[in-house]
C-alpha atoms as a PDB file:
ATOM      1  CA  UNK A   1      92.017  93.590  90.002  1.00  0.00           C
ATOM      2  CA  UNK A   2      91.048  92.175  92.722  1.00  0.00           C
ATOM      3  CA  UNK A   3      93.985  93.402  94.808  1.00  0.00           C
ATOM      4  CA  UNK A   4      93.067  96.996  93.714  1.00  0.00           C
ATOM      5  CA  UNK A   5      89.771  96.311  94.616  1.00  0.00           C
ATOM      6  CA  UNK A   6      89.963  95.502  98.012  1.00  0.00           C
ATOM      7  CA  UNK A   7      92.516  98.445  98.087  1.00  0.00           C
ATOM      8  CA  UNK A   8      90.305 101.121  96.995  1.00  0.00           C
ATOM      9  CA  UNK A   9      87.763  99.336  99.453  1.00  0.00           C
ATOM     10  CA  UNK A  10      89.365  99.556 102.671  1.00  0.00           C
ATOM     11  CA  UNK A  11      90.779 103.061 101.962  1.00  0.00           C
ATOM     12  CA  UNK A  12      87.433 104.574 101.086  1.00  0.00           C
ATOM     13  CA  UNK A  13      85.935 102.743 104.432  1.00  0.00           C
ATOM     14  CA  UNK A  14      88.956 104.321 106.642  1.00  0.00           C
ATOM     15  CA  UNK A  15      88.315 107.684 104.995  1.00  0.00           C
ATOM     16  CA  UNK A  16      84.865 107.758 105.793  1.00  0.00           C
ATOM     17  CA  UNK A  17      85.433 106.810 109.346  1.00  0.00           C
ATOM     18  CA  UNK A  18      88.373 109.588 110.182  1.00  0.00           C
ATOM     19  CA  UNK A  19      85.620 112.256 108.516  1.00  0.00           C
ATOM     20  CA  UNK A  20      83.043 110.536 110.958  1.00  0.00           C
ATOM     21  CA  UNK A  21      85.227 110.785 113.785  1.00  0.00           C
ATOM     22  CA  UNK A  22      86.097 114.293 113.078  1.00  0.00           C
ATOM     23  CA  UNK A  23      82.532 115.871 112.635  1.00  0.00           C
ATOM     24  CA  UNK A  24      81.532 113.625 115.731  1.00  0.00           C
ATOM     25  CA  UNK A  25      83.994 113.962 118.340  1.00  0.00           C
ATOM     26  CA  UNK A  26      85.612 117.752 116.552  1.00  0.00           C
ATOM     27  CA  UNK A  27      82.099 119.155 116.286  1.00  0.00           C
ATOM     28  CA  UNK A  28      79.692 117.951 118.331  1.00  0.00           C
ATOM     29  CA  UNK A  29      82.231 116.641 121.066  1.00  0.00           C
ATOM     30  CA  UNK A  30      82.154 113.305 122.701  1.00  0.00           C
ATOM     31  CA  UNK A  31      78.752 113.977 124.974  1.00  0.00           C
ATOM     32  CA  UNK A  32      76.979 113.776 121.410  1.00  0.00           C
ATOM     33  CA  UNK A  33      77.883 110.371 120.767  1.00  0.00           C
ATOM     34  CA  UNK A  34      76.029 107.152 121.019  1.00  0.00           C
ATOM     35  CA  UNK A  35      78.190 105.414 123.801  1.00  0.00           C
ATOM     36  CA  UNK A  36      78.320 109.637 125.578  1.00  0.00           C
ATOM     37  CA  UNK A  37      74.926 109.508 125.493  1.00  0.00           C
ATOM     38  CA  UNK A  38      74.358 106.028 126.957  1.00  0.00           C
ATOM     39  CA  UNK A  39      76.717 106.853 129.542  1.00  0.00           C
ATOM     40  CA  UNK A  40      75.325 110.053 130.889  1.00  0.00           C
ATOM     41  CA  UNK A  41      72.287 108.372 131.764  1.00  0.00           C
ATOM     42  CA  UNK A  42      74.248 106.980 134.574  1.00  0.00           C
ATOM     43  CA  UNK A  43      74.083 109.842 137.425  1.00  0.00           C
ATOM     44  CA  UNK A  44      77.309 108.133 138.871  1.00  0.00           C
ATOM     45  CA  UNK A  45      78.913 108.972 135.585  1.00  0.00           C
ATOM     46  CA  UNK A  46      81.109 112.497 135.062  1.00  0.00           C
ATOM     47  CA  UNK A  47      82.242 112.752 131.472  1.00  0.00           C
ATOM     48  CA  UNK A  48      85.647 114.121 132.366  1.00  0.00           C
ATOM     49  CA  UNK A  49      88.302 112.623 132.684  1.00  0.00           C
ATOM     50  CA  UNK A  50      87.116 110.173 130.669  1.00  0.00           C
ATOM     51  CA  UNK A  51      86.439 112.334 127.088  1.00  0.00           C
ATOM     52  CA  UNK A  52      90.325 113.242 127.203  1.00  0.00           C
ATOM     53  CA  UNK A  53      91.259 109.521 127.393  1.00  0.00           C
ATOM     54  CA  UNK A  54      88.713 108.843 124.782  1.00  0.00           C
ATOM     55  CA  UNK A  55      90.087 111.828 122.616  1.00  0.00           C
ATOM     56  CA  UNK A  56      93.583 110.341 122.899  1.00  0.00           C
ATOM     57  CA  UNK A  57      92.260 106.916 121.379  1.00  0.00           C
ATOM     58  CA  UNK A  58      90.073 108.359 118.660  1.00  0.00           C
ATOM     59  CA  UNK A  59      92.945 110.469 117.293  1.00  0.00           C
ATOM     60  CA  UNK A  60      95.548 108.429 117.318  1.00  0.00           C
ATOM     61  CA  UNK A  61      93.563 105.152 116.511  1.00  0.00           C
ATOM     62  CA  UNK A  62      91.849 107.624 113.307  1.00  0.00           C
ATOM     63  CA  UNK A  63      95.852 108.101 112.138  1.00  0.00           C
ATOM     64  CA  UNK A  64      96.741 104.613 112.452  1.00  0.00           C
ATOM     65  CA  UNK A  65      93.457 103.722 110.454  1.00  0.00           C
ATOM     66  CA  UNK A  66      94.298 106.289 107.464  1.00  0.00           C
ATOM     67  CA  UNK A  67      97.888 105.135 107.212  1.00  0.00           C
ATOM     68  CA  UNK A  68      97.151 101.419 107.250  1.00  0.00           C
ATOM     69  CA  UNK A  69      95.548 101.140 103.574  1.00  0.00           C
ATOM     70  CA  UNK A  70      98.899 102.856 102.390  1.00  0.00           C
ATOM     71  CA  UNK A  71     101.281 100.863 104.152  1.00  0.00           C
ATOM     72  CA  UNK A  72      99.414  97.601 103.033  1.00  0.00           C
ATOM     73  CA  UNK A  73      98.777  98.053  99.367  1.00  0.00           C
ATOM     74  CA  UNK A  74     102.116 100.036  98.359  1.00  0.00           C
ATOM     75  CA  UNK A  75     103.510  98.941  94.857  1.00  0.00           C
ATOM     76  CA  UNK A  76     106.655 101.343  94.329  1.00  0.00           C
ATOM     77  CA  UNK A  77     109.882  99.813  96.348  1.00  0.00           C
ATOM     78  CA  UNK A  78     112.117 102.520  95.287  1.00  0.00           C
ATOM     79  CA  UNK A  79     114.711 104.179  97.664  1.00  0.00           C
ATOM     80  CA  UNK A  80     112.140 106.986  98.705  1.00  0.00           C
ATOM     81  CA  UNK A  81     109.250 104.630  98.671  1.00  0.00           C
ATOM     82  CA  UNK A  82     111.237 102.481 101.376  1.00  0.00           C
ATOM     83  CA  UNK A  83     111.888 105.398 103.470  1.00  0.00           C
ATOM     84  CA  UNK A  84     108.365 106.652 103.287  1.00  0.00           C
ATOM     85  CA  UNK A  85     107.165 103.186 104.406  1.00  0.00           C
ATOM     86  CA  UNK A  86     109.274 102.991 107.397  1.00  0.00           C
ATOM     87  CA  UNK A  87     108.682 106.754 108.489  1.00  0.00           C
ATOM     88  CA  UNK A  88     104.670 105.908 108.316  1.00  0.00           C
ATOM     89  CA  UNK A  89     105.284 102.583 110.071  1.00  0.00           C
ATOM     90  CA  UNK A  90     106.994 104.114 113.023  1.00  0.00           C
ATOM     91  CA  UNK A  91     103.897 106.278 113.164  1.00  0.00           C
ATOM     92  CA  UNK A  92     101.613 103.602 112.961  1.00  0.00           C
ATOM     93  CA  UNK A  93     103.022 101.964 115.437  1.00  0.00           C
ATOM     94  CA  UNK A  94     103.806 104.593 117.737  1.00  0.00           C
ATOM     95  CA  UNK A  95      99.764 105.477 117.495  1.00  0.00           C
ATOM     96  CA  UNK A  96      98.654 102.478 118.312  1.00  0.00           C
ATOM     97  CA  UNK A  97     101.201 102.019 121.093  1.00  0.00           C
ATOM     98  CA  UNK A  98      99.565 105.425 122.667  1.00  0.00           C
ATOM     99  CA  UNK A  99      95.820 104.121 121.614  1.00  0.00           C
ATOM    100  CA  UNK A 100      96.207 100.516 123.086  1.00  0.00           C
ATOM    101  CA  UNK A 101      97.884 101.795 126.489  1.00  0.00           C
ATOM    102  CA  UNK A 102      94.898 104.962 126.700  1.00  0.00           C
ATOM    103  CA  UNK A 103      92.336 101.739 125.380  1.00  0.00           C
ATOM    104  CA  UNK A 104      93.369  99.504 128.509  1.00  0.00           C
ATOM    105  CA  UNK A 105      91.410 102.494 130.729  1.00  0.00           C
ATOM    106  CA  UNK A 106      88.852 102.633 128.238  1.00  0.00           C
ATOM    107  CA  UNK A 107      87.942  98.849 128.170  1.00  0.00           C
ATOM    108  CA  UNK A 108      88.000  98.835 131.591  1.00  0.00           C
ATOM    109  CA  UNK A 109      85.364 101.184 131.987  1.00  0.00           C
ATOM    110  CA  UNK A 110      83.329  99.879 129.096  1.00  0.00           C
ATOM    111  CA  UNK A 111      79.327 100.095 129.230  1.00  0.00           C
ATOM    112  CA  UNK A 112      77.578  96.809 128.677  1.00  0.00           C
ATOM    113  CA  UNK A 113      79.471  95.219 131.807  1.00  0.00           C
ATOM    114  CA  UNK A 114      82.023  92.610 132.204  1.00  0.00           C
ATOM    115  CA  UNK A 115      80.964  91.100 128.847  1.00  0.00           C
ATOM    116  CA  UNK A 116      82.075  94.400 126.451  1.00  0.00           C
ATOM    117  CA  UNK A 117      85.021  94.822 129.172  1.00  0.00           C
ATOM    118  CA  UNK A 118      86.602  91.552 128.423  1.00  0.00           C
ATOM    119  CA  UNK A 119      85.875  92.143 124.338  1.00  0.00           C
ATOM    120  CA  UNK A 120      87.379  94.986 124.298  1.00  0.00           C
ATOM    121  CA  UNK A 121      90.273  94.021 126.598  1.00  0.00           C
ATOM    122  CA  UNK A 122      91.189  90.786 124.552  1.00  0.00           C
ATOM    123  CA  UNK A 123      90.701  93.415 121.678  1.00  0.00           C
ATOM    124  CA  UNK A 124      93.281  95.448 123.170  1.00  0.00           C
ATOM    125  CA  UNK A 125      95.795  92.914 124.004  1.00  0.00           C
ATOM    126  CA  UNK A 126      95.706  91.554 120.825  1.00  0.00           C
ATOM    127  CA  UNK A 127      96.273  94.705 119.073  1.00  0.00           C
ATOM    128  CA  UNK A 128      99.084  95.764 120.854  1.00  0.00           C
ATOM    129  CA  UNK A 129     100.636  91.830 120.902  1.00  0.00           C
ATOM    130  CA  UNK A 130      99.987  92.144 116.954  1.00  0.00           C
ATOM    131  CA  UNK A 131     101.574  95.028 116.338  1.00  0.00           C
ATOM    132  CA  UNK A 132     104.799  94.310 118.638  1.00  0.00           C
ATOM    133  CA  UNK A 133     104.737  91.015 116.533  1.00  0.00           C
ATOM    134  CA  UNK A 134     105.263  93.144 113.999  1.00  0.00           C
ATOM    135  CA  UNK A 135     107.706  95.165 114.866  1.00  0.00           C
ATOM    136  CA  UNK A 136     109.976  92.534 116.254  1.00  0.00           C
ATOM    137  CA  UNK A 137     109.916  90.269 113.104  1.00  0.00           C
ATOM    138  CA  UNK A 138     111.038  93.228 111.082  1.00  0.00           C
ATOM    139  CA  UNK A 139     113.872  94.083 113.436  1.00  0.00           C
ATOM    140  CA  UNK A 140     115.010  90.474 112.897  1.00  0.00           C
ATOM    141  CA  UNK A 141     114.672  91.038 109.002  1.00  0.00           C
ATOM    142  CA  UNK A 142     112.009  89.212 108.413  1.00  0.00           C
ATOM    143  CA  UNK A 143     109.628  90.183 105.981  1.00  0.00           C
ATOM    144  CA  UNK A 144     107.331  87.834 105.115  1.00  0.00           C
ATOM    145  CA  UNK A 145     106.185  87.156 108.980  1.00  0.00           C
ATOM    146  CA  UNK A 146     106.377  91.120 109.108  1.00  0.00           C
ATOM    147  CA  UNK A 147     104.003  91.743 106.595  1.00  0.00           C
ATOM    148  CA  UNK A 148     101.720  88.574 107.878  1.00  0.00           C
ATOM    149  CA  UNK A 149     101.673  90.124 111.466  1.00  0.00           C
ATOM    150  CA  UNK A 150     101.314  93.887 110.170  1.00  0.00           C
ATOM    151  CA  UNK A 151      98.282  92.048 108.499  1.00  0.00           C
ATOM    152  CA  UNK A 152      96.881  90.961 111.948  1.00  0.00           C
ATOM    153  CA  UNK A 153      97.589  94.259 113.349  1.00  0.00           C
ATOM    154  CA  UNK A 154      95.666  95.943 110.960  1.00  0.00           C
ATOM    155  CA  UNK A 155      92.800  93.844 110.912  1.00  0.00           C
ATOM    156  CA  UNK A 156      92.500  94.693 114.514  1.00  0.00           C
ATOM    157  CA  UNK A 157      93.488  98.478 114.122  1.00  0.00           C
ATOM    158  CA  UNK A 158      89.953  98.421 111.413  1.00  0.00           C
ATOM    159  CA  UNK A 159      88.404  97.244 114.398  1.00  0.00           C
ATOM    160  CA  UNK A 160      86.894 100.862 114.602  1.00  0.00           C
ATOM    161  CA  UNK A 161      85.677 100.624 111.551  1.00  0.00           C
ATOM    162  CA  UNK A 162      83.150  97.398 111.620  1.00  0.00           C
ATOM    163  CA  UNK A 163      82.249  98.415 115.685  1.00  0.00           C
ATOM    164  CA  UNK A 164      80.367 101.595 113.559  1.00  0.00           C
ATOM    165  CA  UNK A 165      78.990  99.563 110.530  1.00  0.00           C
ATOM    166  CA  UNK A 166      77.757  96.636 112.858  1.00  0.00           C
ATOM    167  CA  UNK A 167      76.389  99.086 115.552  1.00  0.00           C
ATOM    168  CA  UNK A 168      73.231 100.815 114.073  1.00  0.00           C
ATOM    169  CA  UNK A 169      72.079  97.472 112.860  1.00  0.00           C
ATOM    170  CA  UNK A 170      72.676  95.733 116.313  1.00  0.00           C
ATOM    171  CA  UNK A 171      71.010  98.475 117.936  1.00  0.00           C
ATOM    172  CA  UNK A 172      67.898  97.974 115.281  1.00  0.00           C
ATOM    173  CA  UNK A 173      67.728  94.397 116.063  1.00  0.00           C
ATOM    174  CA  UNK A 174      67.959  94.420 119.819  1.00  0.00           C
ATOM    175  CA  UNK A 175      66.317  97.159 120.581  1.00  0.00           C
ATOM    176  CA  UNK A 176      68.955  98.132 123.013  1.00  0.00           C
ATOM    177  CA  UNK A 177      71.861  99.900 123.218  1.00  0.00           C
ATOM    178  CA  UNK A 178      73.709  97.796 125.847  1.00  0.00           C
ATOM    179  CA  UNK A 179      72.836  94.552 124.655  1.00  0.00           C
ATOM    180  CA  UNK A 180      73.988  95.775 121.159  1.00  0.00           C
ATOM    181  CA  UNK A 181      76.988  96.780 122.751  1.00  0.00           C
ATOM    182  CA  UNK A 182      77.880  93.486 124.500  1.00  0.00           C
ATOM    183  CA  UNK A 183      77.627  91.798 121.157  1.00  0.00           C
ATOM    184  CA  UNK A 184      79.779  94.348 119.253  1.00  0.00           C
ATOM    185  CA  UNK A 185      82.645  94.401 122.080  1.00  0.00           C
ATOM    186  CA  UNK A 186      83.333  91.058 120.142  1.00  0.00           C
ATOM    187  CA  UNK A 187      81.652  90.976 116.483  1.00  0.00           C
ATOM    188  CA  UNK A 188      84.121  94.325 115.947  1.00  0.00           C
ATOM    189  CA  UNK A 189      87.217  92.414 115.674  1.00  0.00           C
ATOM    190  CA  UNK A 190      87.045  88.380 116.016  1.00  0.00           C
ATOM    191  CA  UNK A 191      85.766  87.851 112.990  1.00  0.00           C
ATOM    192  CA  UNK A 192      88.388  90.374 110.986  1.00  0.00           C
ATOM    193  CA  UNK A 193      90.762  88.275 112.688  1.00  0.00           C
ATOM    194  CA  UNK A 194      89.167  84.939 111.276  1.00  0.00           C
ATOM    195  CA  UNK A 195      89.071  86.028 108.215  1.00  0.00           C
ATOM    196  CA  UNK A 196      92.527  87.469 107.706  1.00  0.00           C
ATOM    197  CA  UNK A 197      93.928  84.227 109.565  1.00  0.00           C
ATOM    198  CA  UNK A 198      91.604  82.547 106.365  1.00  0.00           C
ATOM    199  CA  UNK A 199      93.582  84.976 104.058  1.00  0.00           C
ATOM    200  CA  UNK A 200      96.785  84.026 104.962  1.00  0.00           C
ATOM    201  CA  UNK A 201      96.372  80.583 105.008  1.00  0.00           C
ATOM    202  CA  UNK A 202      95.401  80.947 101.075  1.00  0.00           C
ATOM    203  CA  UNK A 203      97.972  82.530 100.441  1.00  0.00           C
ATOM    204  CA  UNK A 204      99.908  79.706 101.699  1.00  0.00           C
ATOM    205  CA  UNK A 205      98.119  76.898  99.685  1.00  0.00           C
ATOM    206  CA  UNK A 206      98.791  78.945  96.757  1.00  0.00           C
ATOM    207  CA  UNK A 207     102.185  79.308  97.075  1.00  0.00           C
ATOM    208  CA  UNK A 208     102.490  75.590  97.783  1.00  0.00           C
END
């Protein structure tokens, strides 16, 4: 239950956040947005090139975020099942090998200053590191350090998904955008780390 739970959960949360990212950056386009907006106050700032690059994240980060539930939580191991898994792995991981190399720009030019660069830099490597981890251990036949890295990668990949529920809040409490900004570069993703690195290690007393 408690599986299925957590399931429906993440799913529902990854959902919302491709719809978000859709009606934000699809409708309203990427001058509309909270960090757009923050950033055209800068008159040094021009908001091309850097809206394609940020296109080329959001979509391919939103596909990797949509698959992920699917990949994780999958019951049936039939023939087709297997092949369906390792089609929509490949695409996972070809997404976020396009999203982490377009995020490396990104991160670089990052608002809140060398603070939110570095978070979302280490974010970055991490992600991509994860995910290659993943890859590799698979290629070697490994499944159970597979799945535990594919873990890793993921909670990383839902990265965009806590930077949006944290942000409002942050923004709240601060008062400001930047500072809130500076905080999330790092809130987004450490602590999904922590606690999947807390998850695995339970796993591993229980199967002791």
């Amino acid at each position: 239950m408690m599986q299925k739970a957590r399931a429906i959960t993440v799913t529902i949360l990854a959902v919302l956040i491709a719809i978000y990212a859709i009606i934000q950056y699809g409708f309203f386009g990427p001058g509309m947005s909270g960090i757009g907006q923050f950033k055209l106050e800068s008159p040094d700032f021009t908001l091309y090139p850097w809206a394609y690059v940020l296109y080329a994240h959001i979509i391919t980060a939103v596909v990797a975020i949509v698959i992920g539930p699917f990949q994780i939580f999958r019951k049936q191991k039939s023939p087709a099942s297997q092949k369906m898994h390792r089609q929509l792995g490949m695409l996972y991981v070809v997404c976020i090998g396009i999203s982490g190399i377009v995020s490396v720009y990104l991160s670089l030019y990052a608002s809140g200053g060398p603070i939110a660069r570095t978070g979302f830099f280490a974010l970055d490597l991490f992600w991509m590191y994860s995910t290659y981890m993943a890859v590799h251990t698979i290629m070697k036949h490994d499944v159970r350090a597979h799945r535990k890295w594919i873990l890793r990668s993921y909670a990383l990949t839902f990265a965009a998904v806590t930077l949006r529920v944290y942000m409002v809040p942050l923004v709240m409490l601060t008062g400001q955008f930047e500072t809130a900004y500076q905080i999330v570069a790092w809130l987004c993703w450490v602590p999904n780390l922590i606690l999947i690195e807390l998850f695995l290690r339970k796993k591993k007393t229980l199967a002791r």
